[in-house]
N, C-alpha and C. Protein backbone atom coordinates (compact mmCIF):
# COMPACT_ATOMS: atom_id res chain seq x y z
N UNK A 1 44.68 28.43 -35.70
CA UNK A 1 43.73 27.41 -36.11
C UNK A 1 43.65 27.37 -37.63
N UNK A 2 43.40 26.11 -38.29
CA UNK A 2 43.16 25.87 -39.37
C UNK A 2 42.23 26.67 -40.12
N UNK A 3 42.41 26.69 -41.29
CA UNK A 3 41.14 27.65 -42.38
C UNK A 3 40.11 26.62 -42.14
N UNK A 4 40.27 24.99 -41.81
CA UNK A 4 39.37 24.41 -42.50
C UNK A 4 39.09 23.67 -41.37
N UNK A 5 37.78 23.67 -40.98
CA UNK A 5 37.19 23.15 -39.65
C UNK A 5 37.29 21.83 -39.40
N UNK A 6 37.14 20.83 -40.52
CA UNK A 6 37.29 19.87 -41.19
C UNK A 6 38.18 19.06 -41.61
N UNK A 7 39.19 17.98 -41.31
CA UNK A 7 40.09 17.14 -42.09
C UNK A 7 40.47 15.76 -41.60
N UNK A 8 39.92 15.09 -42.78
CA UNK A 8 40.95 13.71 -42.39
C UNK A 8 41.73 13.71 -42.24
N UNK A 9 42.38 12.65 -41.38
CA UNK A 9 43.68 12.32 -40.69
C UNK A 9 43.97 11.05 -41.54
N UNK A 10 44.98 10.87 -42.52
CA UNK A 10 45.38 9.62 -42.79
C UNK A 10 46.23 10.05 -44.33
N UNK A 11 46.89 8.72 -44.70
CA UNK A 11 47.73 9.38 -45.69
C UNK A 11 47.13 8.81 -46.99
N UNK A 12 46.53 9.55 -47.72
CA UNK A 12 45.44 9.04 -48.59
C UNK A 12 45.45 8.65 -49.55
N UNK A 13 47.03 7.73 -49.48
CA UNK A 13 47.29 6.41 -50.23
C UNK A 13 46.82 5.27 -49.72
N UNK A 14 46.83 5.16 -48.58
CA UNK A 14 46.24 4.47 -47.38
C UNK A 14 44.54 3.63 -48.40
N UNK A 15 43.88 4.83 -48.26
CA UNK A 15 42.37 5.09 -48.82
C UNK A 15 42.99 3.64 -50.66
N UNK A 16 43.44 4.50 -51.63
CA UNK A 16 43.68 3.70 -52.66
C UNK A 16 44.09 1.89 -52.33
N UNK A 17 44.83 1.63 -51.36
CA UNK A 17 45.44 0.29 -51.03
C UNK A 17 43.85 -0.07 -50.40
N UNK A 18 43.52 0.66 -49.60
CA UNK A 18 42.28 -0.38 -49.36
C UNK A 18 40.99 -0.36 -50.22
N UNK A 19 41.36 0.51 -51.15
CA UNK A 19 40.14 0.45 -51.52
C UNK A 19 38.49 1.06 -51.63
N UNK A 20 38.09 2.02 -51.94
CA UNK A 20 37.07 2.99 -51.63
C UNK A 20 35.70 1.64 -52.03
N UNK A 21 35.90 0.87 -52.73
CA UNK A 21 34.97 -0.24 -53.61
C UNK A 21 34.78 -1.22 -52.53
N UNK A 22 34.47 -1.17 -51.24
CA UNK A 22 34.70 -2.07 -49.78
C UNK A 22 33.73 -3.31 -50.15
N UNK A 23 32.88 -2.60 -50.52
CA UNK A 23 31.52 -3.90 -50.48
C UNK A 23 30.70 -3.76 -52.17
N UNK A 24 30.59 -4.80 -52.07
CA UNK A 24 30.04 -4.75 -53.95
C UNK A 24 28.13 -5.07 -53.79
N UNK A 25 27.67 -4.73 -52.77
CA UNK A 25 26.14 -5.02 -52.86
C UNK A 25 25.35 -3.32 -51.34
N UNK A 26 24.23 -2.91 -52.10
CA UNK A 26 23.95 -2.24 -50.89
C UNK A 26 23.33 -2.52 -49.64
N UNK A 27 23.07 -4.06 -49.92
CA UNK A 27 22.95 -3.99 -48.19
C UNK A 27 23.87 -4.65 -47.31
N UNK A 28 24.99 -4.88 -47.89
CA UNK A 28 26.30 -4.70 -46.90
C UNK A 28 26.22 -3.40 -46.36
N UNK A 29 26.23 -2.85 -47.35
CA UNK A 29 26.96 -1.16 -47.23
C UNK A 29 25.98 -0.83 -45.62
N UNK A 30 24.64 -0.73 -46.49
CA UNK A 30 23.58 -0.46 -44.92
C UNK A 30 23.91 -1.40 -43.61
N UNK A 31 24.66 -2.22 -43.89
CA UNK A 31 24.59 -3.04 -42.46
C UNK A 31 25.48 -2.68 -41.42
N UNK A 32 27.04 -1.66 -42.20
CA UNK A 32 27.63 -0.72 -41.47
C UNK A 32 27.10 -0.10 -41.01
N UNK A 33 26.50 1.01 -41.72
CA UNK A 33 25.88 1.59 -41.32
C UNK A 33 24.92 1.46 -40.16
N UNK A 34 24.31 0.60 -39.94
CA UNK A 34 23.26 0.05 -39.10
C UNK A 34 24.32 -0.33 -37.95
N UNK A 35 25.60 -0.37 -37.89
CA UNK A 35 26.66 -1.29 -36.91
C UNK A 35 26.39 -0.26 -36.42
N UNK A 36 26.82 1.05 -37.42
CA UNK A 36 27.64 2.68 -36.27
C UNK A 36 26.32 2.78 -35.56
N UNK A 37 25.64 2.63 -35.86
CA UNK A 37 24.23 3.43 -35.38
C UNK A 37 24.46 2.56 -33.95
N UNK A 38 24.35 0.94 -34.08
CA UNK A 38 24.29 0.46 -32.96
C UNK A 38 25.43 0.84 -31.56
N UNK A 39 26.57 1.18 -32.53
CA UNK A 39 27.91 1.57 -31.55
C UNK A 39 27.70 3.02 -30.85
N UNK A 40 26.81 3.81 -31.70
CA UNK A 40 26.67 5.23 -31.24
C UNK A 40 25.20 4.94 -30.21
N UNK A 41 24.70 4.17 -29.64
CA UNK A 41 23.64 3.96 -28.55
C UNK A 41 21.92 4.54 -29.24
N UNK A 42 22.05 4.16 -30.53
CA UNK A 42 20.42 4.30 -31.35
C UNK A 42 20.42 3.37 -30.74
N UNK A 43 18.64 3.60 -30.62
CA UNK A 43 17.66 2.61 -30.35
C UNK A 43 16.85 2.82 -31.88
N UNK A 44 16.54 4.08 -33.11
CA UNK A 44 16.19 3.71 -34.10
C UNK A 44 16.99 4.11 -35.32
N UNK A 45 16.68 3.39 -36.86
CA UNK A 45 17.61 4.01 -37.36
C UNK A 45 16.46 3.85 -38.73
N UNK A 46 15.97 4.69 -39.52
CA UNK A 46 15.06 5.01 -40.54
C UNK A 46 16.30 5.45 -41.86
N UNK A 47 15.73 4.56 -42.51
CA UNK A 47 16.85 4.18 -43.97
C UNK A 47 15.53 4.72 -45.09
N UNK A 48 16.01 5.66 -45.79
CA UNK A 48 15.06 5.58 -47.06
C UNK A 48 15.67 5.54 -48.24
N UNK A 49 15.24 4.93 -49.08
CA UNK A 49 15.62 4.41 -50.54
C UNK A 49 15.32 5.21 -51.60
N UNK A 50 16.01 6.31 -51.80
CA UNK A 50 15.20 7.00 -53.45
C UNK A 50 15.59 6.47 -54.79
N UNK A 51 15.44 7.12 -55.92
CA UNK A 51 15.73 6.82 -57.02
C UNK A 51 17.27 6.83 -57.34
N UNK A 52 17.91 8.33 -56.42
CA UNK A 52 19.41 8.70 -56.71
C UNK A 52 19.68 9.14 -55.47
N UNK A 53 19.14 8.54 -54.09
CA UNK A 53 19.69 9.26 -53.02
C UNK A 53 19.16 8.57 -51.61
N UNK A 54 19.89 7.68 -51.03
CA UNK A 54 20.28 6.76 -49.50
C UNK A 54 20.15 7.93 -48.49
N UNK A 55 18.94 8.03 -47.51
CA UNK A 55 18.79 9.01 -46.47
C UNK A 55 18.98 7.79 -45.28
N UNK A 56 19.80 8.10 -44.01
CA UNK A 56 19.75 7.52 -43.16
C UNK A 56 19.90 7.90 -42.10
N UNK A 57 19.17 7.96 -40.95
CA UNK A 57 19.26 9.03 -39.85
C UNK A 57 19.42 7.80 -38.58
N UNK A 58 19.49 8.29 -37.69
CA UNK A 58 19.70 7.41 -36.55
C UNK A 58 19.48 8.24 -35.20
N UNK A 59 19.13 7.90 -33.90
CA UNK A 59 18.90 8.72 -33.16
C UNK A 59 19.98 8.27 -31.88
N UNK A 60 21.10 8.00 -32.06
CA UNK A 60 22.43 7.62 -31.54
C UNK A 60 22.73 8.83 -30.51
N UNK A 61 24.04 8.83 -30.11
CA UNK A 61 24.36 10.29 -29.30
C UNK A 61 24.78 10.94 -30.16
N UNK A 62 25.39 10.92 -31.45
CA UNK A 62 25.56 12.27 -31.92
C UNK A 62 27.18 12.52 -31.98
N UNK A 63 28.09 13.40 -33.03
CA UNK A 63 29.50 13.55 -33.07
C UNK A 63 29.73 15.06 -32.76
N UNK A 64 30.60 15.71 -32.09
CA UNK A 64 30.59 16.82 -32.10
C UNK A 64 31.91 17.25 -32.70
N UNK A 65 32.65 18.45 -33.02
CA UNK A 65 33.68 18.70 -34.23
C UNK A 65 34.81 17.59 -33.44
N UNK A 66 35.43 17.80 -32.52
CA UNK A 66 36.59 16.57 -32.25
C UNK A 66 36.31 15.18 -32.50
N UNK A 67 34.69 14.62 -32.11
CA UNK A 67 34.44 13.25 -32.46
C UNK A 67 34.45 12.96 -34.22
N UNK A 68 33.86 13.88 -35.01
CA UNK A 68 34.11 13.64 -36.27
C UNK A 68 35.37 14.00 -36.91
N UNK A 69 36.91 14.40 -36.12
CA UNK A 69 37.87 15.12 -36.60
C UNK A 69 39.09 13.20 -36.00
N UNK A 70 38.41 13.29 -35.05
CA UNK A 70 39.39 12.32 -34.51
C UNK A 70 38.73 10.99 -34.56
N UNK A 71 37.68 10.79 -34.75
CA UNK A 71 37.04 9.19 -34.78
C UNK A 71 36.86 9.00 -36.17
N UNK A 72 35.91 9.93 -36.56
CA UNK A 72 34.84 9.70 -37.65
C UNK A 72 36.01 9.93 -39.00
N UNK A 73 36.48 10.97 -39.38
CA UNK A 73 37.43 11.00 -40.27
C UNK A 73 38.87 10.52 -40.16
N UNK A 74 38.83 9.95 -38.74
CA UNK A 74 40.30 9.60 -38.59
C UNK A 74 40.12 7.68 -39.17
N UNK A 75 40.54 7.35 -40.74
CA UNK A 75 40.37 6.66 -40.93
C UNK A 75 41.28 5.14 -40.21
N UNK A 76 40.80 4.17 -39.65
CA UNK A 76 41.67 3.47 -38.89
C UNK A 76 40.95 3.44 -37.75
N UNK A 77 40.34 4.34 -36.55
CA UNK A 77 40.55 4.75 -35.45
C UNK A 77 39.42 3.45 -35.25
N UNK A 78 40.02 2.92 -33.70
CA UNK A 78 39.18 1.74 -33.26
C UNK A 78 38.17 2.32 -32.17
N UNK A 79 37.27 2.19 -32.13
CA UNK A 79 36.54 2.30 -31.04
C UNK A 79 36.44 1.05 -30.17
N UNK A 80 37.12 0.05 -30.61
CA UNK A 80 36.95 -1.20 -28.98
C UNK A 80 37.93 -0.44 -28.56
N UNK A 81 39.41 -0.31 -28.95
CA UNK A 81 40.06 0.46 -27.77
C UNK A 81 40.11 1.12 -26.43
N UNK A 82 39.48 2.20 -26.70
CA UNK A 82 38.41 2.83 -25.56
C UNK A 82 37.84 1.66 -24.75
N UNK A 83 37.01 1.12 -24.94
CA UNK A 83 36.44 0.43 -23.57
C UNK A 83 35.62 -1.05 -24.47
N UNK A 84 35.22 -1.06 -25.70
CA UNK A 84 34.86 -2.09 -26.09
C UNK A 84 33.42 -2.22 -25.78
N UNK A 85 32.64 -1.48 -25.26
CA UNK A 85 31.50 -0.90 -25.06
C UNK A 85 30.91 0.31 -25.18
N UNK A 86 29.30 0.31 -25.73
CA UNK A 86 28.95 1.95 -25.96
C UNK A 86 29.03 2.58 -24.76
N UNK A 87 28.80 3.69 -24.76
CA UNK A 87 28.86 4.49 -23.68
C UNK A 87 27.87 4.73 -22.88
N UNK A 88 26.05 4.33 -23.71
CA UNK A 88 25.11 4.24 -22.90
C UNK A 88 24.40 3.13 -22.38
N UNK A 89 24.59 2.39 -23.55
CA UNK A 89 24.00 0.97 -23.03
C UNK A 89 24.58 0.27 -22.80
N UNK A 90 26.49 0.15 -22.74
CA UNK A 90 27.08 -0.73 -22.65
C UNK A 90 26.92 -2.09 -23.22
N UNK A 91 26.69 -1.68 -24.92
CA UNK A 91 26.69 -2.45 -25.85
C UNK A 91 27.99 -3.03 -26.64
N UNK A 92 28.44 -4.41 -26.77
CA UNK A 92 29.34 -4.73 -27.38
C UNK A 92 29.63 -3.76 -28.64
N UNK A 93 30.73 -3.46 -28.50
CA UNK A 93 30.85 -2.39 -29.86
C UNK A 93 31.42 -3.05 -31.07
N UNK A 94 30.51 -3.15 -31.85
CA UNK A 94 30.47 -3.56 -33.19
C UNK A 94 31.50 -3.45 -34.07
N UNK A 95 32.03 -2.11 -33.96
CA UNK A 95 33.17 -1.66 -34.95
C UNK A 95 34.73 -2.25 -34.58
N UNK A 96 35.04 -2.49 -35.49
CA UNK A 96 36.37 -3.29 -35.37
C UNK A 96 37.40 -2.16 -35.93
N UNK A 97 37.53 -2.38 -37.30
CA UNK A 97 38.97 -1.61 -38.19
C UNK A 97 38.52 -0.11 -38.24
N UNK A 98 37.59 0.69 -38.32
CA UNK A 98 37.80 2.04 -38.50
C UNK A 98 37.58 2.69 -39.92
N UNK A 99 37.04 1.65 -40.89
CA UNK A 99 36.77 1.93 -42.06
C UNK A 99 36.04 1.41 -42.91
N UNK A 100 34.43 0.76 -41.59
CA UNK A 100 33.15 0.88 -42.64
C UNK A 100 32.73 1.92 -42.97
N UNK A 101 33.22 3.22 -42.12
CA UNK A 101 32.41 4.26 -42.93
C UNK A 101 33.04 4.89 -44.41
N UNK A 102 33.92 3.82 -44.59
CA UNK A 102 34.50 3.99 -46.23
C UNK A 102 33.82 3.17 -47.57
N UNK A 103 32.60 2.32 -46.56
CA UNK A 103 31.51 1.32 -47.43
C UNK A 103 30.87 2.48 -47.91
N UNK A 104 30.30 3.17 -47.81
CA UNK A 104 29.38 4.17 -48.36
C UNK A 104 29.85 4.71 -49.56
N UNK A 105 30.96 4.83 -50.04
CA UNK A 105 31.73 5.03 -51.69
C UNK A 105 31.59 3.87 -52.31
N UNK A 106 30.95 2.84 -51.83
CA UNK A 106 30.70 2.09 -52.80
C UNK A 106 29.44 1.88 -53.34
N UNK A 107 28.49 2.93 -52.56
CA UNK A 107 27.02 3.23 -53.32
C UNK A 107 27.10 4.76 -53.29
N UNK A 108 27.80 5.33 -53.21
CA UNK A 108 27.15 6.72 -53.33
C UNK A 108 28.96 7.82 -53.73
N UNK A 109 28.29 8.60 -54.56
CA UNK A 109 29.68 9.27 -54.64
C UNK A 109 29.64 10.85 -53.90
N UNK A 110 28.69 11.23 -53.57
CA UNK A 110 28.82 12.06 -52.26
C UNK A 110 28.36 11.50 -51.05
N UNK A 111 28.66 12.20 -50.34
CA UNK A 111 28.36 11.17 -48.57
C UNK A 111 28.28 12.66 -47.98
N UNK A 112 26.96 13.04 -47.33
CA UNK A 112 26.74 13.97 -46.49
C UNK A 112 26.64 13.21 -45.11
N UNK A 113 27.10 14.39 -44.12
CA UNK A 113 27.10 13.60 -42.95
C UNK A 113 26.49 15.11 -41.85
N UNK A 114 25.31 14.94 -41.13
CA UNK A 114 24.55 15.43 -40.18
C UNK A 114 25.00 15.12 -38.84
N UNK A 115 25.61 15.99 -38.19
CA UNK A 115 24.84 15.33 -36.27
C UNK A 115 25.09 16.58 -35.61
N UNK A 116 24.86 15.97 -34.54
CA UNK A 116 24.22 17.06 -33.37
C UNK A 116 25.04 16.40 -32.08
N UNK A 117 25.57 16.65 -31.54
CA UNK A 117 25.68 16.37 -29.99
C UNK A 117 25.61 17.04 -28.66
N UNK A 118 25.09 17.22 -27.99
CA UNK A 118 24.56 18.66 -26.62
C UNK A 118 24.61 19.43 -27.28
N UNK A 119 23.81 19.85 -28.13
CA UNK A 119 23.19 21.09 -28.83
C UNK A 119 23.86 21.60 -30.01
N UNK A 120 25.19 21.11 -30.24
CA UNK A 120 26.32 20.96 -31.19
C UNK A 120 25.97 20.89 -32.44
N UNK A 121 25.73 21.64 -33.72
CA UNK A 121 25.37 20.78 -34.95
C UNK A 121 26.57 20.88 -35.70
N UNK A 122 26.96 19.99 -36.26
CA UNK A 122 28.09 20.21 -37.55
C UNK A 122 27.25 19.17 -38.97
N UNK A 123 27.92 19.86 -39.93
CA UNK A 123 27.87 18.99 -41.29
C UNK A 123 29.00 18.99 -42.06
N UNK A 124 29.01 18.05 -43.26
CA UNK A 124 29.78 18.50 -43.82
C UNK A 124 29.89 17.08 -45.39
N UNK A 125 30.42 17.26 -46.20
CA UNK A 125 30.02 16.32 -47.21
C UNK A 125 31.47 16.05 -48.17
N UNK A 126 31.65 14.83 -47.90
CA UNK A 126 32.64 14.06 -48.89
C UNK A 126 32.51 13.53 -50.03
N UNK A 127 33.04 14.50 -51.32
CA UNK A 127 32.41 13.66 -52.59
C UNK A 127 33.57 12.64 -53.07
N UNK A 128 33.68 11.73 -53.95
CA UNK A 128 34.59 11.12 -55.05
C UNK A 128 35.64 11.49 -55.43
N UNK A 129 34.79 12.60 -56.21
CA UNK A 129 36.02 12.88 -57.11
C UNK A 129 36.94 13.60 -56.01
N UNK A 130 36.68 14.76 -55.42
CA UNK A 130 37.77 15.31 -54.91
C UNK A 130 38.65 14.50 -53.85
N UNK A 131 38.32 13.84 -53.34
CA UNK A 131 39.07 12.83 -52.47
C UNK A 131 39.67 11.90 -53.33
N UNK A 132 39.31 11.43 -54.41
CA UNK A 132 40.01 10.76 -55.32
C UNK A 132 41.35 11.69 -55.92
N UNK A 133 41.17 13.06 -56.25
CA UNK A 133 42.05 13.74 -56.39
C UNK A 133 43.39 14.04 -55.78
N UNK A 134 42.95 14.14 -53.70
CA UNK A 134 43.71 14.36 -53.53
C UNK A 134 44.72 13.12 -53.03
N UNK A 135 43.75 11.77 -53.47
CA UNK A 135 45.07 10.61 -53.30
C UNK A 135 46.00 10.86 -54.11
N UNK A 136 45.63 11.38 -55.40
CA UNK A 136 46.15 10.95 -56.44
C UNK A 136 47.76 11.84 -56.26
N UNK A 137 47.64 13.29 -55.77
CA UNK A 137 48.08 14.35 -55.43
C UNK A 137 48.92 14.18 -53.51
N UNK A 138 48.06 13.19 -53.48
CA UNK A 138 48.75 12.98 -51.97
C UNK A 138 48.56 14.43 -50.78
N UNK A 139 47.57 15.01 -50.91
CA UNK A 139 47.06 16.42 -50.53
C UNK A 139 46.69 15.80 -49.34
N UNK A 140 46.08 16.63 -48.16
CA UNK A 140 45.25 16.40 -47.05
C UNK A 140 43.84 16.99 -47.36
N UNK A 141 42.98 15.76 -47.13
CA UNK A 141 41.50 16.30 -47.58
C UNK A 141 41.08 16.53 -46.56
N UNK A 142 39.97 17.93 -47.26
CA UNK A 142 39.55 18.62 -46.29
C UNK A 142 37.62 18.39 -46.78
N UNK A 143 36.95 17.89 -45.37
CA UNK A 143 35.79 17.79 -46.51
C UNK A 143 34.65 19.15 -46.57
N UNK A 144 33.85 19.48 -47.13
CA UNK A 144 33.51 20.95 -47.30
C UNK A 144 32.47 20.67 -46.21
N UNK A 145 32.46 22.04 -45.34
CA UNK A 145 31.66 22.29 -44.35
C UNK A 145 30.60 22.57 -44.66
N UNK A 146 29.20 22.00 -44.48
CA UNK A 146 28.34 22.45 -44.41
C UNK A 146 27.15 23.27 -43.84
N UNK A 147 27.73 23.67 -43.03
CA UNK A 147 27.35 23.97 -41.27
C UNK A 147 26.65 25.37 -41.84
N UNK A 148 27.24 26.69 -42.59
CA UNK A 148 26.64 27.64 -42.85
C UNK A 148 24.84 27.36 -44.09
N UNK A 149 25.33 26.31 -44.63
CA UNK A 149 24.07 25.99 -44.93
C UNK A 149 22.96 25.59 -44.18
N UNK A 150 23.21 24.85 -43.00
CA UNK A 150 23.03 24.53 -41.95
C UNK A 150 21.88 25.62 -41.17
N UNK A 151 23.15 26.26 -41.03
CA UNK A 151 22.31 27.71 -40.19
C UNK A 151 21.38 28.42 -41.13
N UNK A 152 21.55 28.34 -42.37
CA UNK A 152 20.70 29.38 -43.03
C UNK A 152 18.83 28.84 -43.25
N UNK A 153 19.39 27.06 -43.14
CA UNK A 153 17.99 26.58 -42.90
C UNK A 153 17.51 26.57 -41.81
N UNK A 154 18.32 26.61 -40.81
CA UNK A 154 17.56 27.14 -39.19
C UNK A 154 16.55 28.23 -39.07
N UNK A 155 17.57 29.45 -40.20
CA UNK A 155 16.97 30.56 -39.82
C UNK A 155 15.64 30.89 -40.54
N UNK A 156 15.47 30.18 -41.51
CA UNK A 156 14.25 30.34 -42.10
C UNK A 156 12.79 30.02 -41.38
């Protein structure tokens, strides 16, 4: 097994041709956002606005390490494929190409990402620069796990 729990799948020239700059206003950006939520079977999704920092939670089903290894970072990956419906409500699934969740670099230059699925927690956080790096380098990015931070706030 890998050192790194964590990695996009894609060749991250890919990322430069399309573009990390997807949407030029933030409430495009949130309206992806607001799509996944709808594709992942939320019924709510609480957006807060700070000075230097977009919190957005959703109460969806949740990714567990293969769903964020093979969906979520696998840039491209379609979810109509599969069935073209969510899985709980059998909601038209919103997501088309596989890379609104690449709108979020266009307001924010780190992107933390939280979930939980059957008891499952993972994290883990994609900044700018280093993903910008390793297009540049043509590397496989790996994004840093957050999960031991994770646990250490559990345990408190």
């Amino acid at each position: 097994m890998s050192e790194h729990k964590f990695q996009m799948s894609i060749d991250l020239q890919v990322l430069n041709h399309l573009g990390l700059n997807l949407y030029s206003n933030t409430s495009a950006v949130l309206s992806e956002v607001v799509a996944n939520a709808w594709d992942a079977d939320a019924t709510e999704v609480a957006i807060e606005i700070g000075e230097d920092a977009i919190s957005i939670a959703d109460n969806g089903i949740g990714m567990n390490l293969s769903d964020i290894n093979g969906k979520y970072l696998t840039v491209g990956y379609q979810k109509r494929a599969e069935s073209g419906l969510s899985s709980i409500f059998h909601r038209p699934v919103m997501g088309r190409k596989g890379i609104g969740k690449l709108s979020l670099f266009s307001i924010a230059c780190i992107v933390e990402v939280y979930s939980r699925k059957e008891g499952e927690l993972n994290a883990f956080k994609i900044d700018i620069e280093s993903l910008e790096e390793a297009i540049k380098t043509n590397e496989t990015y790996y994004p840093t796990d957050l999960n031991d931070i994770i646990n250490e706030l559990e345990m408190d």
